[in-house]
N, C-alpha and C. Protein backbone atom coordinates (compact mmCIF):
# COMPACT_ATOMS: atom_id res chain seq x y z
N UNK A 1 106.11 87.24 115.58
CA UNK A 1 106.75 88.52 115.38
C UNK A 1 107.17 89.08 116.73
N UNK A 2 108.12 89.60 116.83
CA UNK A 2 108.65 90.57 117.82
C UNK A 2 107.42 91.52 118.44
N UNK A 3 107.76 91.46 119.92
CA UNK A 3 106.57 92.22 120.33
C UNK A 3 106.72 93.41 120.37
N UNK A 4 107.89 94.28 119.98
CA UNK A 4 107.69 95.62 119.97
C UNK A 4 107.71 96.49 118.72
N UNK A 5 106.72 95.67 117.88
CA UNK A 5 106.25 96.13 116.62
C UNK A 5 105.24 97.38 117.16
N UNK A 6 105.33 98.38 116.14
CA UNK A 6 104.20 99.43 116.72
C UNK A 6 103.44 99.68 115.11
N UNK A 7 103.69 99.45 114.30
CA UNK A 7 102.86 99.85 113.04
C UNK A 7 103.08 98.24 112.15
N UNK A 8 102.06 97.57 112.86
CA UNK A 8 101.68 96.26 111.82
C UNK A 8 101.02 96.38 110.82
N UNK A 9 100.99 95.97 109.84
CA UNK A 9 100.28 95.90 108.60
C UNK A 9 99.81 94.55 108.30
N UNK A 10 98.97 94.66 107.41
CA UNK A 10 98.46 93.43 106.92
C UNK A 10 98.22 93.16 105.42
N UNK A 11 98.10 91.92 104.65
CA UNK A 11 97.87 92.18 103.12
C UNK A 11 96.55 91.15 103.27
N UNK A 12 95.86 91.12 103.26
CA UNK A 12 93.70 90.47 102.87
C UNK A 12 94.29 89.20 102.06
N UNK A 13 93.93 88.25 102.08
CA UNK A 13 92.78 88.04 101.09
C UNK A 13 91.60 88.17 101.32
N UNK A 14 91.16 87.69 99.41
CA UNK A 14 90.08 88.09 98.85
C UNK A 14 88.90 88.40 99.95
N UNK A 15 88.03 89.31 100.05
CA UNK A 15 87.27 89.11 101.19
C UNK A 15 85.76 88.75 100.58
N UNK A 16 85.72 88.16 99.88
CA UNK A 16 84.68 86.92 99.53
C UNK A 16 85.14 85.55 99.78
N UNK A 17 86.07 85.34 100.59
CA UNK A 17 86.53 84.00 101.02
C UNK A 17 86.45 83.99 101.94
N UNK A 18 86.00 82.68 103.07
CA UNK A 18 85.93 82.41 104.48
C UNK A 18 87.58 83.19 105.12
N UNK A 19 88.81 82.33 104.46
CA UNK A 19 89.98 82.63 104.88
C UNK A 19 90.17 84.05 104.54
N UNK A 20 89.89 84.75 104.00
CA UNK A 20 90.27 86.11 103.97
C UNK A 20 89.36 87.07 104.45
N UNK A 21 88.21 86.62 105.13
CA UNK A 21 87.51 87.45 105.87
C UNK A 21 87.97 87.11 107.24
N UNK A 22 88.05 85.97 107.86
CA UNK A 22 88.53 85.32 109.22
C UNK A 22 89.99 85.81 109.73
N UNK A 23 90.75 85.70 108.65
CA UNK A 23 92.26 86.37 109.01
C UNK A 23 92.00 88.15 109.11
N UNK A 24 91.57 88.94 107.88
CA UNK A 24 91.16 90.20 108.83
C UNK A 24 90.65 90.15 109.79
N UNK A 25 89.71 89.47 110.71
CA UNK A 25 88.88 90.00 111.36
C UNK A 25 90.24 89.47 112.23
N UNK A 26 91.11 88.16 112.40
CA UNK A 26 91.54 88.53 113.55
C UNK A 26 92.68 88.93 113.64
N UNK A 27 93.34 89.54 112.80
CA UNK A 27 94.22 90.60 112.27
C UNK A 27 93.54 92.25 113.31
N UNK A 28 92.35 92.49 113.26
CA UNK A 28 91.71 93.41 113.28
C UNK A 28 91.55 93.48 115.30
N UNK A 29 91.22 92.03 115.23
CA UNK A 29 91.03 91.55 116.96
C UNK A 29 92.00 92.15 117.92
N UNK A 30 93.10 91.24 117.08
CA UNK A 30 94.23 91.63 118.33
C UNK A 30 94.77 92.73 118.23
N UNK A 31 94.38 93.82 117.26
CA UNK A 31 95.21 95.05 117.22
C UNK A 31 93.79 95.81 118.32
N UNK A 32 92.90 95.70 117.85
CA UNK A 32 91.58 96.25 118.94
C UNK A 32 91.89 97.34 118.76
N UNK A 33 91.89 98.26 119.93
CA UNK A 33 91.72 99.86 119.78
C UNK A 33 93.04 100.23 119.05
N UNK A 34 94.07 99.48 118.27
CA UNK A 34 95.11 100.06 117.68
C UNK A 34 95.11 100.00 116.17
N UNK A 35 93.71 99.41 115.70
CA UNK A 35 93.62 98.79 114.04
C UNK A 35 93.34 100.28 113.75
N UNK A 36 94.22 100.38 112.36
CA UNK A 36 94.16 101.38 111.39
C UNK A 36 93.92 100.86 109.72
N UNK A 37 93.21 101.13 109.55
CA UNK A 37 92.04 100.99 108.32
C UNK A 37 93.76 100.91 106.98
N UNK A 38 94.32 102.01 107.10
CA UNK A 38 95.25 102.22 106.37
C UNK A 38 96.92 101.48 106.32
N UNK A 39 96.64 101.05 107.34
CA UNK A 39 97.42 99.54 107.41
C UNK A 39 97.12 98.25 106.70
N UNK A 40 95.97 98.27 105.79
CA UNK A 40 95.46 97.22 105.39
C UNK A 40 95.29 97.68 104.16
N UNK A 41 96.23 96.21 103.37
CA UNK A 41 95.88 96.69 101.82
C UNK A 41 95.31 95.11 101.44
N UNK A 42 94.93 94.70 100.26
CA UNK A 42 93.89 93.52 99.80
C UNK A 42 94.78 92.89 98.68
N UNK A 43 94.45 91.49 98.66
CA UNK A 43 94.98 90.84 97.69
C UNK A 43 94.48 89.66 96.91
N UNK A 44 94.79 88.94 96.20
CA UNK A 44 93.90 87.87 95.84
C UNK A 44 94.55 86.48 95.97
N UNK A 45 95.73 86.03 96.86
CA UNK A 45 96.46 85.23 97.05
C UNK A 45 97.41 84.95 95.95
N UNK A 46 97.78 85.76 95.04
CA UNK A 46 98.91 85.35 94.35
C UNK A 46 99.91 86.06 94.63
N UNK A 47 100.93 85.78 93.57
CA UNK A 47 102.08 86.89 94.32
C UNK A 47 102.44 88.29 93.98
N UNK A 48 102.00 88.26 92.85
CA UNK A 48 101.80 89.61 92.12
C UNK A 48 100.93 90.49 93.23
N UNK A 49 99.69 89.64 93.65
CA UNK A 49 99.09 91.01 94.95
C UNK A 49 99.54 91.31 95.56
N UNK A 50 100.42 90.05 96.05
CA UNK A 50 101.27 90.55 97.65
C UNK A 50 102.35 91.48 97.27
N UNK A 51 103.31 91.52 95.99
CA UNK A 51 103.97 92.59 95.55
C UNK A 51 103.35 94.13 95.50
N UNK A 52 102.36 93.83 95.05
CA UNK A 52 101.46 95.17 94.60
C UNK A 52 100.92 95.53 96.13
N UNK A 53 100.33 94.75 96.77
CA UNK A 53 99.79 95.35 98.27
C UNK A 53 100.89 95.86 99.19
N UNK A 54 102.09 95.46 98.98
CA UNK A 54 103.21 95.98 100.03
C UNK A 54 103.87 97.21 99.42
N UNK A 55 103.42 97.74 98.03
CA UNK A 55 103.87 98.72 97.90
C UNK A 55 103.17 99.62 98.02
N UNK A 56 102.02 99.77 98.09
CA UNK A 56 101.12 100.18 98.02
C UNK A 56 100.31 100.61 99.87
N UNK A 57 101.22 99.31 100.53
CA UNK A 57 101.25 99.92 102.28
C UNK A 57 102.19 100.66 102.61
N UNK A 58 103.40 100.44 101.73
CA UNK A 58 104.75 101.35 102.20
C UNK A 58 104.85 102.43 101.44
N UNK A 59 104.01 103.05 100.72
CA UNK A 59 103.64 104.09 99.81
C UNK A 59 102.65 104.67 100.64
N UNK A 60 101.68 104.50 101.20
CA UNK A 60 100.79 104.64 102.12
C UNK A 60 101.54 105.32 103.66
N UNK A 61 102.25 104.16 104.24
CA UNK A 61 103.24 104.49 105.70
C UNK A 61 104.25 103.71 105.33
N UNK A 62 105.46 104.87 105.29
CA UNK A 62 107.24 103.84 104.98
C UNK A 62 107.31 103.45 106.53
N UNK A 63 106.55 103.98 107.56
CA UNK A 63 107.27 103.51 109.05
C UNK A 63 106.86 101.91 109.51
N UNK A 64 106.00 101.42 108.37
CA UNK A 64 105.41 99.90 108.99
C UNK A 64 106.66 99.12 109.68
N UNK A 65 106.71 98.23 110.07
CA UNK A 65 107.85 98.15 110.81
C UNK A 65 107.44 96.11 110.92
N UNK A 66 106.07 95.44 110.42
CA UNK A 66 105.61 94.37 110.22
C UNK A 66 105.00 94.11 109.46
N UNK A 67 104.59 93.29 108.92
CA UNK A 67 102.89 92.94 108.01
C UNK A 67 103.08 91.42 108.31
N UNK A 68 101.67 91.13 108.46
CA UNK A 68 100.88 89.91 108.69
C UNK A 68 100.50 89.56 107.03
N UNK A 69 100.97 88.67 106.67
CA UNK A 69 100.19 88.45 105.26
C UNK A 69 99.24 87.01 104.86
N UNK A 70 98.19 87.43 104.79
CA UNK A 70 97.30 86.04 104.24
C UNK A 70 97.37 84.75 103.89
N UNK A 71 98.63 84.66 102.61
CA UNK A 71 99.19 83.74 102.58
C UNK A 71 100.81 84.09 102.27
N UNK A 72 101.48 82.39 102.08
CA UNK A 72 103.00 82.03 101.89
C UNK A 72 102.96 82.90 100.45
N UNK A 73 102.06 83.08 99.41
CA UNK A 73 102.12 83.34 98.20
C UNK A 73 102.46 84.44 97.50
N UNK A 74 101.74 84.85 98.68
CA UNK A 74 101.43 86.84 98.63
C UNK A 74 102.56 87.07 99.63
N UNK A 75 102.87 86.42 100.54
CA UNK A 75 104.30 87.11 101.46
C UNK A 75 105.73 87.03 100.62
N UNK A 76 105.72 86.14 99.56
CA UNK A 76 106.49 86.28 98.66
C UNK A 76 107.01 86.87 97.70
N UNK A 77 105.98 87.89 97.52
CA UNK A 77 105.20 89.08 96.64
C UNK A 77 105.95 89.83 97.47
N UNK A 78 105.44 90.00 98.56
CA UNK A 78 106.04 91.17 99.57
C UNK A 78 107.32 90.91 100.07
N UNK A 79 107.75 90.12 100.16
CA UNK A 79 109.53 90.26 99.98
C UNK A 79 109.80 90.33 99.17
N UNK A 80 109.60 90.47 97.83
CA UNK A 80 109.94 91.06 96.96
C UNK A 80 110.38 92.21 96.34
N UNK A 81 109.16 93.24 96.85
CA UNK A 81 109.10 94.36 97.05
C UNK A 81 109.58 94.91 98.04
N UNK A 82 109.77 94.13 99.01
CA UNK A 82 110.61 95.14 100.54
C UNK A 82 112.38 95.05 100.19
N UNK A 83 112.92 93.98 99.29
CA UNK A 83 114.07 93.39 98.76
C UNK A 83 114.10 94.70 97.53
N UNK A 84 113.51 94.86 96.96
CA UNK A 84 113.63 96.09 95.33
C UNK A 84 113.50 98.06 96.50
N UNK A 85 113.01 97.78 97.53
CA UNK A 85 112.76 99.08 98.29
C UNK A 85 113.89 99.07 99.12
N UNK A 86 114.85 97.92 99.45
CA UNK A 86 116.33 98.35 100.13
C UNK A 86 116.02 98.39 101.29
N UNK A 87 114.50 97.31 101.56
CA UNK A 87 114.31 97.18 103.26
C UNK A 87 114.46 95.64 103.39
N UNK A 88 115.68 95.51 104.82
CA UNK A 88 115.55 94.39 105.16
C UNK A 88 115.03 93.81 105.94
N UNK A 89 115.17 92.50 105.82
CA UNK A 89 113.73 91.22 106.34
C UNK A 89 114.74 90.04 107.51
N UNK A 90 114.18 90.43 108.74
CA UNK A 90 113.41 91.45 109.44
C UNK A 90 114.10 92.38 110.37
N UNK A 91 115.31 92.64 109.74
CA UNK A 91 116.25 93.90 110.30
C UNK A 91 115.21 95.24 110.28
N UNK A 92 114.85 95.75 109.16
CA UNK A 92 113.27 97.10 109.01
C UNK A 92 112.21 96.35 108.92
N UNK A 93 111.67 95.54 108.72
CA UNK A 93 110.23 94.94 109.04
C UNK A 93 110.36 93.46 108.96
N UNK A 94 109.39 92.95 109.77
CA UNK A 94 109.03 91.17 109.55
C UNK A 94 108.33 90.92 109.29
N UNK A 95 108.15 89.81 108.48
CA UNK A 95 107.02 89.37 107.34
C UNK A 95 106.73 87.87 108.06
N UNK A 96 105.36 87.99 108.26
CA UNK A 96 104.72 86.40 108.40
C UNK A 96 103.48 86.28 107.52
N UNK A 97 103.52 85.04 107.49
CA UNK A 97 102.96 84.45 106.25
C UNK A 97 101.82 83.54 106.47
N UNK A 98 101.03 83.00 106.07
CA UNK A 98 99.93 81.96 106.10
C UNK A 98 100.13 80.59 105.20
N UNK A 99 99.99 79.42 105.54
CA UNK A 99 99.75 78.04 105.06
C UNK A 99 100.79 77.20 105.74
N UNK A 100 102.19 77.81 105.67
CA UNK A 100 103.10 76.91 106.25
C UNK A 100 103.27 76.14 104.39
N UNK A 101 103.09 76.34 103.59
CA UNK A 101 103.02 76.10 102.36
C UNK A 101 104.79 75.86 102.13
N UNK A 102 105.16 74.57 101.06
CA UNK A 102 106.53 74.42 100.88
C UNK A 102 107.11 75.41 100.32
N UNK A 103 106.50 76.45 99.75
CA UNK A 103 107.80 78.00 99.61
C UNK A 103 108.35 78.31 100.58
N UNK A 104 107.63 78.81 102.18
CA UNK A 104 107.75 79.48 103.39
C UNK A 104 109.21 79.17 103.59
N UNK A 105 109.60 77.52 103.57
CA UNK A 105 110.97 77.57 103.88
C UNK A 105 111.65 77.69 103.00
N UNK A 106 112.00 77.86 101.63
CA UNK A 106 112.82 78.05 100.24
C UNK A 106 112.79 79.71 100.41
N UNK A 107 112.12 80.59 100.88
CA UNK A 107 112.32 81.97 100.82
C UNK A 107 113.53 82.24 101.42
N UNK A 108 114.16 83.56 100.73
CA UNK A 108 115.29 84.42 101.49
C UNK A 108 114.59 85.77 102.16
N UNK A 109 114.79 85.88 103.46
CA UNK A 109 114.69 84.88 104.38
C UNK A 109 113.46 83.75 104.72
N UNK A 110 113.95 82.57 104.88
CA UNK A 110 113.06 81.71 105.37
C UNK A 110 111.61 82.43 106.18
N UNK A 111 110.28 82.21 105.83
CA UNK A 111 109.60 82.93 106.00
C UNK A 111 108.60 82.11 107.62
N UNK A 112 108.63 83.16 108.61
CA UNK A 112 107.85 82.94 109.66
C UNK A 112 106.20 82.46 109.54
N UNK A 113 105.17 81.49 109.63
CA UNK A 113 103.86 81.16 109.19
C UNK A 113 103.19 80.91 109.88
N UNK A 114 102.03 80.50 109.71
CA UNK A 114 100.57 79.42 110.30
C UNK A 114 100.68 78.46 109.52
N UNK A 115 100.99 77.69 109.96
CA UNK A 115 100.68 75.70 109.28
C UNK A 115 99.35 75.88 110.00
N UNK A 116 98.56 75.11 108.59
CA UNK A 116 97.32 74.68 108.69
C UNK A 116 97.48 73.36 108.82
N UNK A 117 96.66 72.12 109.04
CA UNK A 117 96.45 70.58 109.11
C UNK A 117 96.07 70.23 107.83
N UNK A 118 96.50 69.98 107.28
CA UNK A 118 95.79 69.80 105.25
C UNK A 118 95.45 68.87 105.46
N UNK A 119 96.36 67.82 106.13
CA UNK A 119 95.69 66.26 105.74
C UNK A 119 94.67 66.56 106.89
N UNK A 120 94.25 66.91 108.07
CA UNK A 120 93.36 66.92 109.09
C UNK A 120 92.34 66.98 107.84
N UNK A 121 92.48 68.39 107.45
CA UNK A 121 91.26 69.60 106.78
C UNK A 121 90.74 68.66 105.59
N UNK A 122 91.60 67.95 104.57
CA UNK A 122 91.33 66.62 103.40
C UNK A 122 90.55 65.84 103.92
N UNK A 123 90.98 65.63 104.86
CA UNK A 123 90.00 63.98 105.73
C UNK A 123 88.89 64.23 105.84
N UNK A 124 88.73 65.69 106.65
CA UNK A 124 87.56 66.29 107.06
C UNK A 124 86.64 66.80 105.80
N UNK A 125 86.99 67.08 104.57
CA UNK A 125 86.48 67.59 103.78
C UNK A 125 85.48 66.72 102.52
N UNK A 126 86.11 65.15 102.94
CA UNK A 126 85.57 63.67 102.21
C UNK A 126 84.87 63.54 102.87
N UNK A 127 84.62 63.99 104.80
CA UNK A 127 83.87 63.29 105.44
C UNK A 127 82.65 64.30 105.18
N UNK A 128 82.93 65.28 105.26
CA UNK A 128 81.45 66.32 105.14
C UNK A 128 80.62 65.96 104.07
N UNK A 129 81.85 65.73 102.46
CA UNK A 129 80.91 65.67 100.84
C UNK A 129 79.85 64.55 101.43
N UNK A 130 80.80 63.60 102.23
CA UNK A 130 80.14 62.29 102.06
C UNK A 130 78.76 62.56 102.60
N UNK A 131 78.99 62.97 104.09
CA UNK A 131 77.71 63.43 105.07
C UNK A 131 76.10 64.06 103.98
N UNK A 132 77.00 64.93 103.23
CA UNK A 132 75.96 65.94 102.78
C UNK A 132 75.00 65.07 101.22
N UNK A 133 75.98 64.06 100.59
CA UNK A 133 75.68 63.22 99.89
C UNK A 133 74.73 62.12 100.19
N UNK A 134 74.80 61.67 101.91
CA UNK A 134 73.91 60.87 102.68
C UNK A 134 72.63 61.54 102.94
N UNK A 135 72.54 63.20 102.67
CA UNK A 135 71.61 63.64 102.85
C UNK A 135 71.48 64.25 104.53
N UNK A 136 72.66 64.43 105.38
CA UNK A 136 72.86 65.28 106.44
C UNK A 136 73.38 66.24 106.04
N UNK A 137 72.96 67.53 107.14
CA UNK A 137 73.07 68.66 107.47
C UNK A 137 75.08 69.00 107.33
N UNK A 138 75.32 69.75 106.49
CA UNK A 138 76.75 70.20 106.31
C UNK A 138 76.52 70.98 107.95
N UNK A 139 77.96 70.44 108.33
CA UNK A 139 78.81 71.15 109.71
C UNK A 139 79.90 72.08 109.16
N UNK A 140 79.67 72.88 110.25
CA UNK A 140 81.15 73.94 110.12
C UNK A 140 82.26 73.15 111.01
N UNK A 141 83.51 73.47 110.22
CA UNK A 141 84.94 72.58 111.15
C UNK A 141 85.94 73.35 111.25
N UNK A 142 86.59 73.58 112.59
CA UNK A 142 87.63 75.06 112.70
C UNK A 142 88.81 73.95 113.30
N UNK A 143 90.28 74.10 112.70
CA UNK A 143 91.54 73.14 112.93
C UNK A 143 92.49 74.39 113.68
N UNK A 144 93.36 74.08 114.62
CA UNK A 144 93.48 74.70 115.30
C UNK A 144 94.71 75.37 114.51
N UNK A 145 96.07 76.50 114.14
CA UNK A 145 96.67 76.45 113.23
C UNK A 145 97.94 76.26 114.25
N UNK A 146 99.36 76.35 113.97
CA UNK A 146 100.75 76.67 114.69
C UNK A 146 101.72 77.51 114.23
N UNK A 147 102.14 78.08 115.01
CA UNK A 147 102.95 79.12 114.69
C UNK A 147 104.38 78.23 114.41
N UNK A 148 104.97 78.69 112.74
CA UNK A 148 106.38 77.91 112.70
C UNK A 148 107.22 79.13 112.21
N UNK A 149 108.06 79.43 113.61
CA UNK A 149 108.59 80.84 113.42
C UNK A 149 109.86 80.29 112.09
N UNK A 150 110.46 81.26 111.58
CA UNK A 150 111.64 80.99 110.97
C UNK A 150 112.09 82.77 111.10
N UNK A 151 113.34 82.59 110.40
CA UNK A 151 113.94 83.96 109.90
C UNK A 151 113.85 85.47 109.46
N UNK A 152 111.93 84.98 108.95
CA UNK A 152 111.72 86.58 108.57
C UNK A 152 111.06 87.44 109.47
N UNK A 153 110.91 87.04 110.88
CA UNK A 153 110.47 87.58 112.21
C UNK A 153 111.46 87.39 113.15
């Protein structure tokens, strides 16, 4: 996103999930002394939340001017709603997204993301069952993500 965003927003997921507690918190990080509680609305990764959470932030503050969203699923949701509110993407706000998921690029506009490693995270995820099936100790495993800008930032 453009760095002279001044009112970022964000849409959660679920926060009984690793990924939707980890993305607030570092949603929450890099804003530091600038996080506002009311910039943050919650969702459950479909798209209906992300519709419902972006109206519900721009009902809240029309000046957001970004949102960070959880996933490709829910940012889809929210262009939706910024497209029916007569705000454009990212002429009045930019929307980035999470997974790098095959919608991100089929969106109007092509949507800015985090690619995760799936096949890394798959590989890794046979090797743990297996581990824990052998009767070793389950490990925690963190993949590093990449930023794949496109159009809606």
């Amino acid at each position: 996103m453009r760095r002279n965003h001044r009112r970022i927003a964000t849409i959660t997921g679920p926060l009984d999930t690793p990924g939707g507690v980890q993305r607030l918190q570092g949603y929450r990080d890099e804003l530091g002394a600038g996080f506002d509680e009311q910039l943050v609305a919650h969702g459950d990764y479909s798209r209906a939340s992300g519709r419902r959470a972006m109206a519900e932030l721009l009902d809240r503050d029309p000046s957001i001017d970004a949102v960070f969203v959880a996933s490709d699923l829910m940012a889809a949701g929210a262009l939706t709603t910024l497209a029916g509110r007569g705000l454009s993407v990212p002429g009045d706000i930019a929307v980035g997204g999470f997974d790098d998921s095959g919608l991100a690029e089929t969106l109007q506009p092509a949507l800015t993301t985090m690619r995760q490693p799936f096949e890394r995270i798959s590989a890794e995820m046979v090797r743990l069952l297996t581990d824990l099936i052998n009767g070793q100790q389950p490990a925690a495993v963190t993949f590093p993500t990449t930023l794949i800008p496109r159009s809606s930032t």
